[in-house]
N, C-alpha and C. Protein backbone atom coordinates (compact mmCIF):
# COMPACT_ATOMS: atom_id res chain seq x y z
N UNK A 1 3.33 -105.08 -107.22
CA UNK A 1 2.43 -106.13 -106.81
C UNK A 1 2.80 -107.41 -107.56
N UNK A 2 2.89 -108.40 -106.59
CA UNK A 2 2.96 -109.61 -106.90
C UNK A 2 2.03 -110.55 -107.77
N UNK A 3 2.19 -111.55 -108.89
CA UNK A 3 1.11 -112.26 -109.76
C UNK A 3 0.36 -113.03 -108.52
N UNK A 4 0.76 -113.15 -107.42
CA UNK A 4 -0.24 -113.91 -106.12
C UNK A 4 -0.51 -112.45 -105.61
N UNK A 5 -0.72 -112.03 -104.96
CA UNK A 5 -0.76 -110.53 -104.39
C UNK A 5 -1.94 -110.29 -105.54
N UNK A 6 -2.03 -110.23 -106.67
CA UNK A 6 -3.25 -110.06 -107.71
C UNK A 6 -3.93 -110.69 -107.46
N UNK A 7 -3.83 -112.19 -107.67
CA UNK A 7 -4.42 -113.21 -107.62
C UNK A 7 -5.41 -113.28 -106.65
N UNK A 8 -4.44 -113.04 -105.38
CA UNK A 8 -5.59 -113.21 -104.04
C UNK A 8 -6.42 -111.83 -103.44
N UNK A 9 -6.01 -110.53 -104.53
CA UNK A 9 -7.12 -109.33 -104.61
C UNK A 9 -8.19 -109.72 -105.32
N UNK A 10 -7.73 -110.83 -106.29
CA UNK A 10 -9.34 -110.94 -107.36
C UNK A 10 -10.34 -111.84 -106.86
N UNK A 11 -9.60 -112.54 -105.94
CA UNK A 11 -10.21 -113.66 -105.41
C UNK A 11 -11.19 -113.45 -104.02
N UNK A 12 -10.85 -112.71 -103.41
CA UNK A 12 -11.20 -111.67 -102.40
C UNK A 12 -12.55 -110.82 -102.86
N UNK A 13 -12.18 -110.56 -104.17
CA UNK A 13 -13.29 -109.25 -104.72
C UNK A 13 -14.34 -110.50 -105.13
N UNK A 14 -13.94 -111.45 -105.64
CA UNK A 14 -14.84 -112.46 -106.24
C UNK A 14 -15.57 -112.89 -104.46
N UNK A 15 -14.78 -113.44 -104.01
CA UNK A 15 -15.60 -113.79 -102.95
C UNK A 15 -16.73 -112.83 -102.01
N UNK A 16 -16.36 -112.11 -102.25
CA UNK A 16 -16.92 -110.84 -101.10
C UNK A 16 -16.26 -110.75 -99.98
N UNK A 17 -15.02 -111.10 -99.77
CA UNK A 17 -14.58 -111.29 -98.35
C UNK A 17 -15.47 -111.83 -97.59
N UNK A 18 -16.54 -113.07 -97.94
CA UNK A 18 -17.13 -113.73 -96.88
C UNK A 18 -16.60 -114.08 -96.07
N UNK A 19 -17.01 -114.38 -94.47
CA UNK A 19 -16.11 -114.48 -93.33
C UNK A 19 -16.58 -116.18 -92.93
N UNK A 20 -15.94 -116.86 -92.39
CA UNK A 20 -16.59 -118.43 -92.24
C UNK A 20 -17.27 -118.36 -90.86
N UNK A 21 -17.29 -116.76 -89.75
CA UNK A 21 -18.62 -116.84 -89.43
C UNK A 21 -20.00 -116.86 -90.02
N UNK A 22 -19.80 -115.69 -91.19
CA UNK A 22 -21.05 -115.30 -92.32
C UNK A 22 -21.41 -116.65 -93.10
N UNK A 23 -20.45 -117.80 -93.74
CA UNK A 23 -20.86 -118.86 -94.03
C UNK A 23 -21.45 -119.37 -92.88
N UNK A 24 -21.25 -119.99 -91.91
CA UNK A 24 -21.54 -120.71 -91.10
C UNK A 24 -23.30 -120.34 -90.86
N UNK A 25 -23.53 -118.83 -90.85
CA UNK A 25 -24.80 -118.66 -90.31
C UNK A 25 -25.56 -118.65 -91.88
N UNK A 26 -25.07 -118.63 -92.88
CA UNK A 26 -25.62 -119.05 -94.17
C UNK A 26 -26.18 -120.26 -94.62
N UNK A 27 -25.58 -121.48 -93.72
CA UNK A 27 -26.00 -122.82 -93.79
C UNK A 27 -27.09 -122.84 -94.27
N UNK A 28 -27.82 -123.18 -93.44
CA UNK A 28 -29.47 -123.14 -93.19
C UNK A 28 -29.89 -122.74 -94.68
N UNK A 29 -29.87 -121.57 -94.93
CA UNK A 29 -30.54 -120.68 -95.98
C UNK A 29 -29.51 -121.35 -97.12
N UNK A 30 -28.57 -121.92 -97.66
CA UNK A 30 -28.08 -122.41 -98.80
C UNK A 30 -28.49 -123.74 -98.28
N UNK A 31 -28.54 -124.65 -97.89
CA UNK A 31 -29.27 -126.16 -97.82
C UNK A 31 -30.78 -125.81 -98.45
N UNK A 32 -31.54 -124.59 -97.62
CA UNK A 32 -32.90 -124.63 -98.13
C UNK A 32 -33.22 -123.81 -99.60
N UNK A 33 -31.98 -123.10 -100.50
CA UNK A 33 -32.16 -122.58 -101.41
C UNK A 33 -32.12 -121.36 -101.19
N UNK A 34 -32.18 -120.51 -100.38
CA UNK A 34 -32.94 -119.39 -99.98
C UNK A 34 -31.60 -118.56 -100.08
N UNK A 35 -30.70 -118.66 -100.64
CA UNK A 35 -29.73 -117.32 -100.91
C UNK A 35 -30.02 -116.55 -102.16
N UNK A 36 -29.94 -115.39 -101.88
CA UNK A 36 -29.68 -114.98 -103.53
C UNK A 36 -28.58 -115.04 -104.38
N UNK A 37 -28.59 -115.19 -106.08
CA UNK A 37 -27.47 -115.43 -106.49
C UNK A 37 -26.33 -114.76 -105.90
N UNK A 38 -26.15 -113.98 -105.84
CA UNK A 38 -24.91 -112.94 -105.32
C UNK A 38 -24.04 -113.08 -104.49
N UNK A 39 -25.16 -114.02 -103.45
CA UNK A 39 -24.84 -114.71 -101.94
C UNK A 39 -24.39 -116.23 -102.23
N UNK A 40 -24.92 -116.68 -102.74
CA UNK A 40 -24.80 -117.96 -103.03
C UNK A 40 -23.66 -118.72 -103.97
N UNK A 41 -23.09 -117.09 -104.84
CA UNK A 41 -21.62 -117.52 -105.40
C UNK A 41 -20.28 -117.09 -104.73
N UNK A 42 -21.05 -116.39 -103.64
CA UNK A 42 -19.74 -115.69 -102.66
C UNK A 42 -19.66 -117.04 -101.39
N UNK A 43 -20.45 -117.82 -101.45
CA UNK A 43 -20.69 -118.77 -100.58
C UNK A 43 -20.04 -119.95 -101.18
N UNK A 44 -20.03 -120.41 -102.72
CA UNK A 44 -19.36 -121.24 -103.27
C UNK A 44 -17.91 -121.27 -103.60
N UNK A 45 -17.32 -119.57 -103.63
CA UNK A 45 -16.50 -118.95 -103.64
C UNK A 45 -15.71 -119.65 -102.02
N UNK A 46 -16.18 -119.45 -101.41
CA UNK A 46 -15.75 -119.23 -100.04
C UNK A 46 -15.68 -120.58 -99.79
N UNK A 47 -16.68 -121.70 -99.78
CA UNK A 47 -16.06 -123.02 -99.73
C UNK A 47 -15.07 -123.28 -100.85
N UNK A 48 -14.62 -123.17 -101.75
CA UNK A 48 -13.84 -123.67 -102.38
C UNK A 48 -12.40 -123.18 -102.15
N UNK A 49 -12.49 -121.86 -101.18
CA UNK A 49 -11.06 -121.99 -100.52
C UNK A 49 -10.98 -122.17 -99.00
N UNK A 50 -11.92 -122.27 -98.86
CA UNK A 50 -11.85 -122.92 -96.74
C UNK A 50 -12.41 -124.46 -96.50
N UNK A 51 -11.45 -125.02 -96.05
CA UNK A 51 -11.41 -126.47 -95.79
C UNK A 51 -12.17 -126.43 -94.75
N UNK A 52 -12.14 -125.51 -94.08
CA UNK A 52 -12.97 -125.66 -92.77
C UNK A 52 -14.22 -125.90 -92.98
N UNK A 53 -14.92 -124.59 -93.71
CA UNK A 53 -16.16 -124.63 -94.24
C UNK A 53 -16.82 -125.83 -94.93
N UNK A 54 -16.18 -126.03 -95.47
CA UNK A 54 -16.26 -127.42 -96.27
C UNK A 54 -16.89 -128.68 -95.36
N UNK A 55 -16.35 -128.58 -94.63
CA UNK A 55 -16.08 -129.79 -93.38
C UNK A 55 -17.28 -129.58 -92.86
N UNK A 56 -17.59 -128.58 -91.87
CA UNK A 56 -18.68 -128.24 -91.15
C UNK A 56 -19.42 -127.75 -92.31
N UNK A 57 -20.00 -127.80 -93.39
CA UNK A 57 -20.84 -128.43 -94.70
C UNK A 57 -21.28 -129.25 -94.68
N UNK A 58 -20.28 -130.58 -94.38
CA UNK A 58 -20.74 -131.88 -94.98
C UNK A 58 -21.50 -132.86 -93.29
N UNK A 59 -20.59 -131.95 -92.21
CA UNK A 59 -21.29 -132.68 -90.98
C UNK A 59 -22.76 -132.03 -90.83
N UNK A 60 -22.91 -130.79 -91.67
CA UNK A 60 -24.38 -130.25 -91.70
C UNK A 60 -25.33 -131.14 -92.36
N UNK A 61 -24.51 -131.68 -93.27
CA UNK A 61 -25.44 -132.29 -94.08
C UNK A 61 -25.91 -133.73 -93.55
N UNK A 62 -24.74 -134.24 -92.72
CA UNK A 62 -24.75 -135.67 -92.55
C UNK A 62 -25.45 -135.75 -91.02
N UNK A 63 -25.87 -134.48 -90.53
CA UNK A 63 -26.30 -134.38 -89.48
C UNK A 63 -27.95 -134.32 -89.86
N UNK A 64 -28.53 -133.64 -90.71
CA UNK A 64 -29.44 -133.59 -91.11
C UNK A 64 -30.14 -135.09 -91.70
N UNK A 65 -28.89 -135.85 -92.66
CA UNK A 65 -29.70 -137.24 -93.31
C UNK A 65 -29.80 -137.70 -91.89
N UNK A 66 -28.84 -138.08 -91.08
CA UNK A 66 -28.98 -139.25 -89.51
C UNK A 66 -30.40 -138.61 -88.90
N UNK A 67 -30.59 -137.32 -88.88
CA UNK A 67 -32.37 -137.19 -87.92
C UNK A 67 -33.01 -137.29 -89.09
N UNK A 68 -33.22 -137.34 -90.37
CA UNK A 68 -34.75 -137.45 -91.36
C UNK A 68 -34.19 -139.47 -91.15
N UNK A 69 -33.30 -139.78 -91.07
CA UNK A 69 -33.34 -141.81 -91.35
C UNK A 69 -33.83 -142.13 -89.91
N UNK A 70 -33.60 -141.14 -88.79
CA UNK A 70 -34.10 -141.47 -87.45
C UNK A 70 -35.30 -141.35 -87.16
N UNK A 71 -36.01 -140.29 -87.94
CA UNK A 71 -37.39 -140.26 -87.93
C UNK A 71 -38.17 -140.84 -88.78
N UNK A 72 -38.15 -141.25 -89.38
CA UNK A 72 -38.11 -142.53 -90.62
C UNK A 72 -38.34 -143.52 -89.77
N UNK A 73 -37.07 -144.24 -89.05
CA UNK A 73 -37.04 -145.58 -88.40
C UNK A 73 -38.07 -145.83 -87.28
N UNK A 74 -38.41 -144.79 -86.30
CA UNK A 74 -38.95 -144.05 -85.33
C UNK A 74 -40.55 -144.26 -86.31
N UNK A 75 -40.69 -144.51 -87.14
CA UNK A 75 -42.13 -143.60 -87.26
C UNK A 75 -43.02 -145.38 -87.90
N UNK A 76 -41.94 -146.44 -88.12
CA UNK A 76 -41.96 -147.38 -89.00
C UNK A 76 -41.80 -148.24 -87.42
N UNK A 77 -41.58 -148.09 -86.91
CA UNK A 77 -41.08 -148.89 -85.14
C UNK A 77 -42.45 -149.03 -84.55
């Protein structure tokens, strides 16, 4: 076994093999707090090696500020 071949068994075991469907439906519940630790470092785990995840993260997030500033503007109108 290879020093990468290790590397990406420990990394794997660290992550839980989360899948970036299993992130994806995790959203929700890590924005609102609601993971448990266990979940929530296999989830940090998992963004920090999927760019993807990452991405569709931040449009979660930026999707969320644009409707609370829309209902805001909406409520002040």
């Amino acid at each position: 076994m290879t020093r990468d071949d290790l590397k990406n068994r420990v990394i794997d075991y660290l992550a839980g093999k989360l899948t970036c469907k299993e992130v994806t439906e995790a959203i929700t519940d890590y924005l609102e707090g609601r993971l448990s630790f266990g979940k929530w470092v296999r989830f940090q785990m998992h963004l920090g090696l999927c760019f993807a995840c990452r991405r569709y993260l931040r449009q979660m997030k930026l999707t969320i500020r644009t409707l609370v500033a829309s209902r805001q503007w909406s409520a002040t109108s």
